[in-house]
Protein backbone atom coordinates (compact mmCIF):
# COMPACT_ATOMS: atom_id res chain seq x y z
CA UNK A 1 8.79 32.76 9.43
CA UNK A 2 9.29 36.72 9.55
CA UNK A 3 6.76 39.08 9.55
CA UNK A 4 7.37 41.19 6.68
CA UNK A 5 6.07 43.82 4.15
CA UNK A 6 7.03 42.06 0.37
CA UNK A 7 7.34 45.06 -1.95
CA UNK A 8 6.95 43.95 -6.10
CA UNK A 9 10.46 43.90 -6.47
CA UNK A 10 11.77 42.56 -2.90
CA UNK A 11 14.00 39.27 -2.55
CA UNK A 12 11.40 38.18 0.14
CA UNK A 13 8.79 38.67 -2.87
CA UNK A 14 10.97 36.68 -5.35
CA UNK A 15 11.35 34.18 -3.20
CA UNK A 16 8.11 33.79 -1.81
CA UNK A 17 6.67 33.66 -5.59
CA UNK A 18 9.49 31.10 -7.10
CA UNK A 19 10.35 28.79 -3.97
CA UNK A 20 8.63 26.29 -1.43
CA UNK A 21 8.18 28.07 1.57
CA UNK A 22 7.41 25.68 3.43
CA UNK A 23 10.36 23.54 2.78
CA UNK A 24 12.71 26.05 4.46
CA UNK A 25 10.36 27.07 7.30
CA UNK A 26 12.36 25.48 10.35
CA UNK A 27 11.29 27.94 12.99
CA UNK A 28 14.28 29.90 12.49
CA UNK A 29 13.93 33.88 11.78
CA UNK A 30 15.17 34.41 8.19
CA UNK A 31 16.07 37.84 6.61
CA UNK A 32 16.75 39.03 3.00
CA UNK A 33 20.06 41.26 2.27
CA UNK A 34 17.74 43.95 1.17
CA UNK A 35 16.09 44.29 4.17
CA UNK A 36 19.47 45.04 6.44
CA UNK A 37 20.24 48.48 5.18
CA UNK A 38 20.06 49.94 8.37
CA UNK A 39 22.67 47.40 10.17
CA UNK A 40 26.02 47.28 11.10
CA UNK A 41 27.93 44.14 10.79
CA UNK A 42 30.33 42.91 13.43
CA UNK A 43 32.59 40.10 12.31
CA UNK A 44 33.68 38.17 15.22
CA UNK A 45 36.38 35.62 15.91
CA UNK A 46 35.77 32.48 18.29
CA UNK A 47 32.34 32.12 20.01
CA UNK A 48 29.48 34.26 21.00
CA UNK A 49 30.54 34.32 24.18
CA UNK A 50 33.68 36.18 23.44
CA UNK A 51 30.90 39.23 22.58
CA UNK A 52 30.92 41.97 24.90
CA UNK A 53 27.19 41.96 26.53
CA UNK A 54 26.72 38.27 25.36
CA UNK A 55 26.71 36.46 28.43
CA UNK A 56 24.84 38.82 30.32
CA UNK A 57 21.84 38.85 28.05
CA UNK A 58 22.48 35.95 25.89
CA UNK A 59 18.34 36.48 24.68
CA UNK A 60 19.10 39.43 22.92
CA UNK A 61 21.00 37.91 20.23
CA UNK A 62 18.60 36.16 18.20
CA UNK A 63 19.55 33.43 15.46
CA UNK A 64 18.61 34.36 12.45
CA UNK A 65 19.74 32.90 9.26
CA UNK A 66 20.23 35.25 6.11
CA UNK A 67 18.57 33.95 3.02
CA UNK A 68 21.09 34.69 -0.04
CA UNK A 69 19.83 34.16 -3.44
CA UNK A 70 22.76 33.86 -5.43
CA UNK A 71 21.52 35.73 -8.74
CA UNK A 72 18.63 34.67 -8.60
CA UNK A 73 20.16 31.41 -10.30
CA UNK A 74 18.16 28.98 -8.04
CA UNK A 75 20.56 28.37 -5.39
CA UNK A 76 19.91 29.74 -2.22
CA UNK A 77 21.95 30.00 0.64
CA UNK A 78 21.45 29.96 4.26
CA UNK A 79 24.09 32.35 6.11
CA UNK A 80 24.14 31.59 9.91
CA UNK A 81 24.33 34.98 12.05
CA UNK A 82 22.85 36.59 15.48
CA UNK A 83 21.20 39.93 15.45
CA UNK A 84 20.55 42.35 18.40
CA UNK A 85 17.58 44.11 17.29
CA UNK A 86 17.76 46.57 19.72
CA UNK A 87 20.56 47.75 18.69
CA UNK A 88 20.34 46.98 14.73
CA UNK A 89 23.40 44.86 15.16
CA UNK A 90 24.29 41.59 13.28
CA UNK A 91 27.48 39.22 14.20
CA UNK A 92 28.34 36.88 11.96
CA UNK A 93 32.17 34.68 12.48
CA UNK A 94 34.81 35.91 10.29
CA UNK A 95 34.52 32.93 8.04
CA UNK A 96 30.89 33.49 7.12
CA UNK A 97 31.67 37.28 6.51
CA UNK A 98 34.62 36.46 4.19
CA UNK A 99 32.86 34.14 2.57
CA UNK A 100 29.89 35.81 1.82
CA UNK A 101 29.94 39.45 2.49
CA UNK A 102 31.07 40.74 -0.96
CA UNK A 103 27.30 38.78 -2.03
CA UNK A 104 25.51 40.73 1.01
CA UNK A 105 26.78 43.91 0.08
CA UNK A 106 26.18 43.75 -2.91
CA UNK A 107 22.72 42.70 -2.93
CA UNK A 108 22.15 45.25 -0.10
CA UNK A 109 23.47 47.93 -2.79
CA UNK A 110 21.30 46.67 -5.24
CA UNK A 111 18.28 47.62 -2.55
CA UNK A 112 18.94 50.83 -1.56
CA UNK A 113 19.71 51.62 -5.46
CA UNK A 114 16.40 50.37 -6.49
CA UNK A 115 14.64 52.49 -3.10
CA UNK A 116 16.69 55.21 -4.15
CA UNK A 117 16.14 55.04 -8.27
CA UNK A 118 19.80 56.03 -8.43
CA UNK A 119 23.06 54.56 -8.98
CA UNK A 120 25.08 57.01 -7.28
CA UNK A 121 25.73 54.25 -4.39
CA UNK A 122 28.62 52.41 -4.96
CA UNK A 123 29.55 49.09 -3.63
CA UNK A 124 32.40 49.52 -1.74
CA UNK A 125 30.71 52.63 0.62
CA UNK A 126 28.57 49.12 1.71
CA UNK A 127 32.16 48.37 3.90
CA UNK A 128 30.93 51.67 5.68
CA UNK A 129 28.73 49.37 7.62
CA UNK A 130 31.18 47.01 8.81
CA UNK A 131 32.71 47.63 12.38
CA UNK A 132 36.10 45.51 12.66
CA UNK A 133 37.03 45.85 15.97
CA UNK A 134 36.22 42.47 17.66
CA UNK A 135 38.69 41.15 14.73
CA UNK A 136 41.25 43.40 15.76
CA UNK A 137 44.13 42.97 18.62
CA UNK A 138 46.86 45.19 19.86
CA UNK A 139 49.29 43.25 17.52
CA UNK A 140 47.22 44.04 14.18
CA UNK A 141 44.34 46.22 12.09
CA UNK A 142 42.23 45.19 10.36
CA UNK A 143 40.16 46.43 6.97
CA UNK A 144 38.21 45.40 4.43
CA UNK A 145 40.59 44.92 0.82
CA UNK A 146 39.31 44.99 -2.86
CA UNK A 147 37.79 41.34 -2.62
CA UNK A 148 35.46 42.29 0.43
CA UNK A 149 37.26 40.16 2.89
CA UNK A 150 39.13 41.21 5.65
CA UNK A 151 42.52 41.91 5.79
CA UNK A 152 44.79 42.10 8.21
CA UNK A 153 47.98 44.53 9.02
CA UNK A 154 50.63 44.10 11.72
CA UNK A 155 51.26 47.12 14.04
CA UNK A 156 54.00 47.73 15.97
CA UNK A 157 53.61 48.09 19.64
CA UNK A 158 55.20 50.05 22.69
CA UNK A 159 57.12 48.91 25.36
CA UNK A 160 55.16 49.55 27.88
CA UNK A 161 52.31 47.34 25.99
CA UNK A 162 54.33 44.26 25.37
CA UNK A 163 55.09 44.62 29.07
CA UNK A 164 51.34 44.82 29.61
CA UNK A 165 50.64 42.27 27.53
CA UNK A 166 53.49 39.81 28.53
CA UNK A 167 52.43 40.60 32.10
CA UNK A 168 48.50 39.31 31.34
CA UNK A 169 49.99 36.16 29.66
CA UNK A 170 52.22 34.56 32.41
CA UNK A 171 49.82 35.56 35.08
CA UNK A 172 47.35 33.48 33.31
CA UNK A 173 49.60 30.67 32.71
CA UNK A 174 51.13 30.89 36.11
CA UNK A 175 49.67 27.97 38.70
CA UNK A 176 49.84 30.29 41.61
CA UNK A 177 48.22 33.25 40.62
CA UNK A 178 44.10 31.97 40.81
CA UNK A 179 41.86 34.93 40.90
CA UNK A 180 41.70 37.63 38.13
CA UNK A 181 40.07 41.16 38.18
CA UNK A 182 40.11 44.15 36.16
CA UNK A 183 41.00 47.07 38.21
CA UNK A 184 38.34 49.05 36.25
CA UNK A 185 35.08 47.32 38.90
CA UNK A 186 35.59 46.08 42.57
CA UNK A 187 34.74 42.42 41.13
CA UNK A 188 36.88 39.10 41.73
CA UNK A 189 36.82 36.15 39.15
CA UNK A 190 38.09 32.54 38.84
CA UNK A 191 40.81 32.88 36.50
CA UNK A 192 38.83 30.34 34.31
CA UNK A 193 36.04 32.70 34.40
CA UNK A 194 34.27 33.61 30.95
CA UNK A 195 34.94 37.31 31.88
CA UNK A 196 38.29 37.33 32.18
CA UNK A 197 39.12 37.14 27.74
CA UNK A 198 37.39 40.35 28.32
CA UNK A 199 39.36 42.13 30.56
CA UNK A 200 41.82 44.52 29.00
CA UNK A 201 45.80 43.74 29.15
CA UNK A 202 46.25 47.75 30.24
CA UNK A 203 43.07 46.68 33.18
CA UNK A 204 44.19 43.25 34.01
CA UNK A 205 45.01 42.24 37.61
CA UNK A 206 45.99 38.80 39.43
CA UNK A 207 45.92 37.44 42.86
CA UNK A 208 47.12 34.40 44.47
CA UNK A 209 45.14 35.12 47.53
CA UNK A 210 41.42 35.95 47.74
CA UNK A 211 40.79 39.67 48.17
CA UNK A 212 38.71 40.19 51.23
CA UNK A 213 37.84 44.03 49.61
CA UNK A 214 36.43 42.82 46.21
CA UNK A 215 32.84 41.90 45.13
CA UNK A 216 32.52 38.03 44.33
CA UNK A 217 31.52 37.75 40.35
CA UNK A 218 28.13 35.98 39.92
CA UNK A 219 29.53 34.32 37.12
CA UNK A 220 32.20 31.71 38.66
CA UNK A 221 31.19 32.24 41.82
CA UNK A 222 31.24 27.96 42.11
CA UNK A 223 34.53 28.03 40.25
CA UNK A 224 35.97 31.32 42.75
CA UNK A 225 34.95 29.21 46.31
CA UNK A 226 36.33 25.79 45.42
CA UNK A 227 39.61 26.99 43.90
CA UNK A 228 40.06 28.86 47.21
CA UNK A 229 39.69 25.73 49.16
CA UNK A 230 42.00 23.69 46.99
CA UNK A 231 44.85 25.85 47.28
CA UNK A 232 47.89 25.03 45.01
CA UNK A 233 45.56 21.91 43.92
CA UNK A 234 44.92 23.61 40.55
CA UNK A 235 45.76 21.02 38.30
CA UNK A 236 43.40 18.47 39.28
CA UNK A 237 40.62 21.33 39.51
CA UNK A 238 38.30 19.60 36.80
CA UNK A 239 37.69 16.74 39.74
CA UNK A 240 36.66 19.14 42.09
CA UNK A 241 34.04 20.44 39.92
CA UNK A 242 32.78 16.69 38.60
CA UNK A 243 32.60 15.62 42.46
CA UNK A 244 30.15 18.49 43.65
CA UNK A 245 28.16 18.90 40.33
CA UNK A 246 28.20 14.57 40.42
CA UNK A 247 26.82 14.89 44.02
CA UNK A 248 24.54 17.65 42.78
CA UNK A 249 25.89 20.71 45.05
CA UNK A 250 24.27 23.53 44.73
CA UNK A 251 26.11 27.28 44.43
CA UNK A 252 23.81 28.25 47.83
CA UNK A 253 25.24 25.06 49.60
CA UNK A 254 28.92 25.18 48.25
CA UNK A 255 28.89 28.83 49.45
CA UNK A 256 27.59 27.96 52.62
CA UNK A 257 29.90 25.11 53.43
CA UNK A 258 33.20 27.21 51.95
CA UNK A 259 32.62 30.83 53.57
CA UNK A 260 30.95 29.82 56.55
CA UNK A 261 34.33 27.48 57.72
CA UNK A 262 37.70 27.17 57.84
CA UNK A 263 37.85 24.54 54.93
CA UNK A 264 40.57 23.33 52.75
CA UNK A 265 40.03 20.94 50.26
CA UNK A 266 42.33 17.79 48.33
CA UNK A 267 41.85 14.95 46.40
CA UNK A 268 44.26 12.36 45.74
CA UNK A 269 41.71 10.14 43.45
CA UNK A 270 39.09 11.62 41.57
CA UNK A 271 36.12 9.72 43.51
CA UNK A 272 37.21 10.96 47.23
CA UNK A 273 36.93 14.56 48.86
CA UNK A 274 39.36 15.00 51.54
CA UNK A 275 38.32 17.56 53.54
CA UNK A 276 39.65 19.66 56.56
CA UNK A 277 37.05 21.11 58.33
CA UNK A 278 38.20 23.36 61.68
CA UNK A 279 39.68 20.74 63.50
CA UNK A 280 38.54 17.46 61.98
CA UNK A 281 39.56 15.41 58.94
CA UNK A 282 37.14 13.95 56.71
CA UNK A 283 37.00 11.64 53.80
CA UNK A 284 34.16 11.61 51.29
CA UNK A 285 34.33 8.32 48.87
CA UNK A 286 31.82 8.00 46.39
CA UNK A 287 31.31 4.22 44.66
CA UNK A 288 30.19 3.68 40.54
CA UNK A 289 26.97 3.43 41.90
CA UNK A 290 26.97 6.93 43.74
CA UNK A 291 26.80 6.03 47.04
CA UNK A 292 28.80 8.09 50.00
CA UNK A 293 30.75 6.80 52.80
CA UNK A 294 32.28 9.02 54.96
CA UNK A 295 35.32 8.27 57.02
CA UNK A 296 36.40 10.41 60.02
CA UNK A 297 40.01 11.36 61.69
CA UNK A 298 40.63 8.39 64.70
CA UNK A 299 41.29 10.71 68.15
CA UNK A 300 41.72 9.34 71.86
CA UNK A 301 40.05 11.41 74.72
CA UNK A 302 43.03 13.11 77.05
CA UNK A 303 40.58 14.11 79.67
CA UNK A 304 36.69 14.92 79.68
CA UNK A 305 37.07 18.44 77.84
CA UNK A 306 40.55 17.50 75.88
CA UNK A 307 41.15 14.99 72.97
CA UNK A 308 44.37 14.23 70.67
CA UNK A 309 43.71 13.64 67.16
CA UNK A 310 45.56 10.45 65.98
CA UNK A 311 46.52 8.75 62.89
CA UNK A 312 43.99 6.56 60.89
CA UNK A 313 40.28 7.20 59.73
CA UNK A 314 37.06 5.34 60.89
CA UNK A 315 34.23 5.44 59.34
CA UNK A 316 31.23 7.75 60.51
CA UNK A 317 27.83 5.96 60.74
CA UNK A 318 24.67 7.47 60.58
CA UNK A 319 25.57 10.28 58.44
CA UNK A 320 23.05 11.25 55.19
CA UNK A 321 23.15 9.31 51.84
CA UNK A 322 23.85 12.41 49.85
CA UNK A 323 26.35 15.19 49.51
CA UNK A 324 24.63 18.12 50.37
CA UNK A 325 23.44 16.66 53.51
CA UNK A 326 27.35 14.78 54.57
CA UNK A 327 28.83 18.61 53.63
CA UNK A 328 25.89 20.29 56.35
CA UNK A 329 26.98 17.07 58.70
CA UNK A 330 30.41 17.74 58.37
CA UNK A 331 30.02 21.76 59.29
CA UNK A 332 27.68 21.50 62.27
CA UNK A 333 30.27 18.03 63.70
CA UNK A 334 31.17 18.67 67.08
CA UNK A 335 33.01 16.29 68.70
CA UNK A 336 32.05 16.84 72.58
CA UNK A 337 28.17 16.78 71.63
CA UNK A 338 29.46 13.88 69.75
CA UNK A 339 30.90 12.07 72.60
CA UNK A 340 27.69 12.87 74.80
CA UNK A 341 25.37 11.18 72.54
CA UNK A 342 28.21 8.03 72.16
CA UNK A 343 28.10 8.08 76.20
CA UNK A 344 24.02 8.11 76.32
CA UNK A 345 23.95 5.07 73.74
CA UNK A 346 26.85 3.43 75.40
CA UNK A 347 24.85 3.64 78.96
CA UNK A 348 21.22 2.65 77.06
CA UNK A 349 23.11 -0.47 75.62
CA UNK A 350 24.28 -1.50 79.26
CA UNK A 351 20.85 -1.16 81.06
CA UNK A 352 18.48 -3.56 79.45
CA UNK A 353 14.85 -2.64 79.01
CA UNK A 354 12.79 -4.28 81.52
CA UNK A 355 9.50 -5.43 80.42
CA UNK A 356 5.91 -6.46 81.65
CA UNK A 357 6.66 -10.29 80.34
CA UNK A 358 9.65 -9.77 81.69
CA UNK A 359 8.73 -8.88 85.19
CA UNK A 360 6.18 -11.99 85.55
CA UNK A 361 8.50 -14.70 84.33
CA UNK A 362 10.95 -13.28 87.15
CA UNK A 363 8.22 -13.79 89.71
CA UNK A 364 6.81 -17.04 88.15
CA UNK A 365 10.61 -18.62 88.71
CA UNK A 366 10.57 -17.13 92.06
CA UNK A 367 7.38 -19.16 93.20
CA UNK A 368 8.89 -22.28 91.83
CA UNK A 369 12.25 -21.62 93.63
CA UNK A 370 10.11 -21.25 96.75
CA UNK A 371 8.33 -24.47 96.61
CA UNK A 372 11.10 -26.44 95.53
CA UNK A 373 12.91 -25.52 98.96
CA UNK A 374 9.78 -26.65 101.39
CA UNK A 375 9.65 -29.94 99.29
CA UNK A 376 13.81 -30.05 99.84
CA UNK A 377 13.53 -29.77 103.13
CA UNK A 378 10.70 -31.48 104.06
CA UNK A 379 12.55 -34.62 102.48
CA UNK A 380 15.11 -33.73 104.65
């Protein structure tokens, strides 16, 4: 429950006096409209996420619920919202402000009137407080009408916008173009990246390539690597994800494997990584059960330091039981250390071990041999 000061003739003091506290005491912050007097309001549209500043310090915006005691008539409302107390800022979705704000307001009026002992504040200078642009778009305005909901106005736009905006649209719609940035900061995002609703149509840039110049963004940098691998793959990008975060790949490892090789990346099915690593071919199956095989491109030897790659897979023993490990197997493969340690088993296999018990059962069957001849050829 919030700290708070309860003057005589506070809403927190009404309600503290006339309800069950404890009945509404969830854990959740609660505020009183006569206690937000020195906010602003920010009506928003979609998630929190779509918030400037949001994702990088999602703490910040605190859930709070706004207590609403409709006239003091014995129904009270709970109004969902976030507020940045830093910054004295509350957000609250465009159907919770239309819904309720002419209430808040007014009930915030009623507060400063009574700090005040005047009536000179009028209700609508409460829409003073309101800041509309996260509700806005290049298309429309938007203001607050006679009802205290928000209202919205077409606007006619330029040219060179609609080109600008047209522009943003197909790039983002087109399957070639896969990295996004906004030419504003040197970063590069996944064009799925939460960043990108952010970036302005008049600072929007595409890319079907990776820029070698740009900063990689923190937040899809998972996303940024593996679509780069995949190439023209896009649709099927969802298995891509599932197969790594299935076999539990970390960013540090994905980055690793990606960056550190010439990889490219395809799947056919969604429970088998094809993957083309330098010169090899690998498959990576993965059963209900979660268990890896990994199969390996078939190649015939054209001389001791030369080999030709042929068609067909075998499978590759001895590799680890998990993903991370089979992707580190895969990168540090090669196939004349390869054939070296094949040779050395090959050669281990064809010379037997000779034993102790081994040696004196020869020699026992030698002294037997021996003594059968004398008695041979004494008969004899």
């Amino acid at each position: 429950m919030a700290d708070a000061c309860c003057a005589v003739d506070s809403e927190r003091n009404h309600f503290m006096r006339n309800w069950n506290v404890a009945q509404y005491d969830d854990g959740t912050r609660f505020v009183f409209c006569d206690e937000l007097e020195q906010y602003t309001f920010h009506p928003y549209i979609g998630g929190l996420k779509e918030i400037p500043g949001y994702c990088d310090d999602k703490a910040a915006f605190e859930d709070v619920r706004i207590f609403l005691i409709i006239n003091y008539s014995g129904k009270l409302v709970k109004v969902p919202c976030n507020i940045v107390e830093a910054v004295k800022k509350i957000y609250i979705n465009e159907g919770n402000f239309n819904k309720y704000w002419k209430m808040i307001s007014e009930n915030i009026c009623r507060g400063i009137r009574r700090r005040m002992n005047s009536n000179e504040v009028t209700h609508a200078s409460m829409n003073e407080r309101v800041e509309l642009s996260l509700v806005e778009t290049p298309s429309r305005t938007a203001a607050i009408n006679g009802a205290f909901t928000i209202e919205y106005k077409g606007k006619e736009i330029d040219i060179e916008t609609q080109r600008l905006i047209s522009k943003r649209a197909s790039a983002l719609e087109d399957n070639r173009i896969r990295f996004v940035y906004a030419k504003s900061d040197n970063f590069i995002h996944d064009k799925t990246c939460v960043l990108v609703d952010k970036i302005k149509y008049w600072d929007f840039g595409a890319a079907e390539e990776l820029p070698e110049n740009r900063d990689i963004c923190p937040q899809c940098k998972k996303r940024l690597y593996i679509r780069n691998a995949i190439k023209s793959d896009t649709k099927r990008f969802a298995w891509y994800l599932r197969f790594f975060e299935k076999g539990r790949v970390s960013n540090r490892v994905l980055e690793q494997f990606l960056c550190n090789n010439d990889v490219k990346l395809h799947m056919d099915t969604i429970d088998e990584l094809i993957v083309k690593c330098n010169e090899d071919t690998w498959h990576i199956k993965m059963n209900a059960q979660g268990v890896y095989t990994l199969y390996h491109n078939n190649y015939v030897m054209v001389s001791e330091e030369e080999r030709y790659i042929t068609t067909g897979l075998h499978v590759q023993k001895h590799h680890p039981p998990y993903l991370p490990g089979i992707l580190a197997y895969i990168a540090g493969y090669d196939w004349q250390k390869h054939l070296d340690s094949k040779v050395r088993d090959t050669v281990e296999e064809a010379v037997p071990e000779v034993t102790v018990e081994d040696t004196v059962t020869e020699s026992i069957w030698t002294i037997i041999k021996k003594l059968l001849k004398k008695v041979f050829w004494r008969r004899k």
